[in-house]
Protein backbone atom coordinates (compact mmCIF):
# COMPACT_ATOMS: atom_id res chain seq x y z
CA UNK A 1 64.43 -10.83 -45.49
CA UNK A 2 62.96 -14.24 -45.98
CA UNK A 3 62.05 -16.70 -43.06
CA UNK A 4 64.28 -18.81 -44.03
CA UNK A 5 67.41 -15.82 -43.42
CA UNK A 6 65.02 -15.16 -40.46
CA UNK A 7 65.45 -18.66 -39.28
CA UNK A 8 69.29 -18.53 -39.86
CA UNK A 9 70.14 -15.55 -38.04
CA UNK A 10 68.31 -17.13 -35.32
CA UNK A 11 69.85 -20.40 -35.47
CA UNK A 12 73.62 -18.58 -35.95
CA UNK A 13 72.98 -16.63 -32.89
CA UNK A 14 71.84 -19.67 -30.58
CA UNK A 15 74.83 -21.38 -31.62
CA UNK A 16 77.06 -18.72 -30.96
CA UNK A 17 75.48 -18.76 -27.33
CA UNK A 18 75.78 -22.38 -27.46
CA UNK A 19 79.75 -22.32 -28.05
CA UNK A 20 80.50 -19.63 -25.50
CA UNK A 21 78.64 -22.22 -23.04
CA UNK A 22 76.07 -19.11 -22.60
CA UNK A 23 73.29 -21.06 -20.72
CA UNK A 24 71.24 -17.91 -19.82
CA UNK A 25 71.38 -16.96 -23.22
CA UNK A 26 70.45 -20.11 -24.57
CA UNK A 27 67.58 -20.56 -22.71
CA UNK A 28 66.11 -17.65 -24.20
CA UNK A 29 65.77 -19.42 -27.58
CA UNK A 30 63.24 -21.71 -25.94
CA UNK A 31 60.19 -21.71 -25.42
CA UNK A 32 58.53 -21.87 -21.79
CA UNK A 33 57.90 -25.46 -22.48
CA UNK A 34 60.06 -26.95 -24.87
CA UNK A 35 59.95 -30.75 -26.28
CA UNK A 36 62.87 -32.41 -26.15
CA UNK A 37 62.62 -35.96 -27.91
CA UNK A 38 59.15 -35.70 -27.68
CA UNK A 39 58.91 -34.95 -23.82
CA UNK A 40 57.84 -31.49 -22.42
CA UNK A 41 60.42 -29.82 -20.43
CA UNK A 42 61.23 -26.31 -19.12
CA UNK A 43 63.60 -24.34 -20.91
CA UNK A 44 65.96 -23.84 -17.71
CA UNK A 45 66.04 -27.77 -17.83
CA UNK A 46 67.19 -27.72 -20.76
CA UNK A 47 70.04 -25.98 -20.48
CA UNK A 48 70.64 -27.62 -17.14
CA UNK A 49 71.74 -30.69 -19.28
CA UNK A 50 74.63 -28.90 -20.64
CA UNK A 51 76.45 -28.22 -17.38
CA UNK A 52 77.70 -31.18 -16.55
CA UNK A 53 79.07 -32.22 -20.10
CA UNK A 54 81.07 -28.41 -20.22
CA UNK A 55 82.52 -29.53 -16.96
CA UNK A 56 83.47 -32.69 -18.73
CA UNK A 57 84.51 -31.27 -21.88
CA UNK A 58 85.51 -27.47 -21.02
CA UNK A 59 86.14 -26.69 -24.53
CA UNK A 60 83.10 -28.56 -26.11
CA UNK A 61 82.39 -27.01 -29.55
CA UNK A 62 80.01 -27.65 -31.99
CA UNK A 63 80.79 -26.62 -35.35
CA UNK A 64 77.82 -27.15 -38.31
CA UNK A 65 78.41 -29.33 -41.25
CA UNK A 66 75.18 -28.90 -43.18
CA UNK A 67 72.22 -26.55 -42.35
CA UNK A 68 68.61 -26.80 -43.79
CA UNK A 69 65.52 -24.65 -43.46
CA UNK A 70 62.46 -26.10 -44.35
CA UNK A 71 58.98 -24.34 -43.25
CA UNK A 72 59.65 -24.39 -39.57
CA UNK A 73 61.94 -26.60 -39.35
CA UNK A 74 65.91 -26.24 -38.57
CA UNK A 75 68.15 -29.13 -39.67
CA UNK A 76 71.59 -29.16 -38.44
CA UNK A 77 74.38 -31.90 -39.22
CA UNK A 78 77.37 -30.83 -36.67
CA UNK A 79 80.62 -32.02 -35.99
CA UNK A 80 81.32 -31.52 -31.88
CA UNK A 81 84.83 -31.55 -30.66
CA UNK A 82 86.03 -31.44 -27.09
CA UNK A 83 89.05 -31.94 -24.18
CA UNK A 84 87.89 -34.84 -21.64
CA UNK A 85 89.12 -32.36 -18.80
CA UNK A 86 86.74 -34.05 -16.03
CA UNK A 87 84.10 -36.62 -15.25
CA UNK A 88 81.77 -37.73 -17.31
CA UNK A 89 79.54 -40.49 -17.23
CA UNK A 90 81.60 -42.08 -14.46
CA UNK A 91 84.86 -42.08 -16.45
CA UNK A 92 87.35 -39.03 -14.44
CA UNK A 93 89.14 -37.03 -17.24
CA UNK A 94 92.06 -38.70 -19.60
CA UNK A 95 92.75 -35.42 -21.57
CA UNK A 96 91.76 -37.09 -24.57
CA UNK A 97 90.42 -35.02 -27.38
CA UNK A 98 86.63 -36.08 -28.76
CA UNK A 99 85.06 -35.47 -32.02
CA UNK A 100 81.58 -37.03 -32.64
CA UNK A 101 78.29 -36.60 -35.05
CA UNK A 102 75.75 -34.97 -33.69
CA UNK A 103 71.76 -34.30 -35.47
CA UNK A 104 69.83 -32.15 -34.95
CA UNK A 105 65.99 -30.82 -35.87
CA UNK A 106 64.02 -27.53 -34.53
CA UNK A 107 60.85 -26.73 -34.63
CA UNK A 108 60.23 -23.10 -34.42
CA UNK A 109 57.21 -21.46 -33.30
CA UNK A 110 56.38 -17.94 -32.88
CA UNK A 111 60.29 -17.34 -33.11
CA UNK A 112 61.20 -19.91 -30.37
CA UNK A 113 62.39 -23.33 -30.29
CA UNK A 114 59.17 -25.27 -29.39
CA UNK A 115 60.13 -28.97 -30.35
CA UNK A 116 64.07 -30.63 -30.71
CA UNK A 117 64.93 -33.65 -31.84
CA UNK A 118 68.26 -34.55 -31.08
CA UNK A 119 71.02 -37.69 -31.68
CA UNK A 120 74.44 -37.52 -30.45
CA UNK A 121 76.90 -40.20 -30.63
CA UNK A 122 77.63 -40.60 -27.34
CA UNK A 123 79.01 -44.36 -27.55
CA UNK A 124 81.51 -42.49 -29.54
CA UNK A 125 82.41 -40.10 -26.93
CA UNK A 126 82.65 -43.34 -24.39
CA UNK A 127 85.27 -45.48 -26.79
CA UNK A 128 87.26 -42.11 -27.83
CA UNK A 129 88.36 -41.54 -23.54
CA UNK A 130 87.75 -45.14 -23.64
């Protein structure tokens, strides 16, 4: 095998932990101290963040458009779809269905994620239970 099938059996399995809303097994793709947009933060933090948008969006999926290995790096172009089922960002559930861009780039270092960079389209998400 060649890093780069290394790099997306890795990625394939985070993601699969990532759309069973598998926190605990998500954080174990991180490393200890992770940077996120360029700040350091601890991998249970991390995953922290996704609680309250599941809650939101019970059903939130992300599904990958394009993939790219290069060196270390993991590029992902994703589509994310999800039910507004309860609160989020202030605005209590409509039932409304979401589907947004989202972008994403990995660093990986000694087989963890060290460094993500991350843009999501969350003015979309705002106008679309509007």
């Amino acid at each position: 095998m060649t890093r780069r099938d290394d790099y997306l059996s890795l990625y394939n399995s985070y993601l699969g932990h990532c759309n069973e809303h598998d926190f605990a097994g998500m954080t174990t793709f991180y490393a200890p101290i992770i940077q996120i947009n360029g700040v350091p933060t601890d991998a249970g933090a991390v995953t922290a963040q996704f609680a309250p948008l599941v809650t939101a969006f019970p059903d939130w999926h992300w599904k990958v458009r394009h993939l790219l290995v290069d060196g270390d790096d993991i590029v992902v172009h994703f589509t994310v779809t999800g039910t507004h089922r309860g609160t989020f960002r202030g605005q209590e559930a409509t039932g409304r269905q979401v589907s947004v861009t989202e972008f994403t780039l990995y660093k990986v270092k000694d087989g963890k994620f060290a460094e993500v960079w991350d843009l999501l389209d969350t003015d979309a998400i705002i106008q679309q239970i509007g």
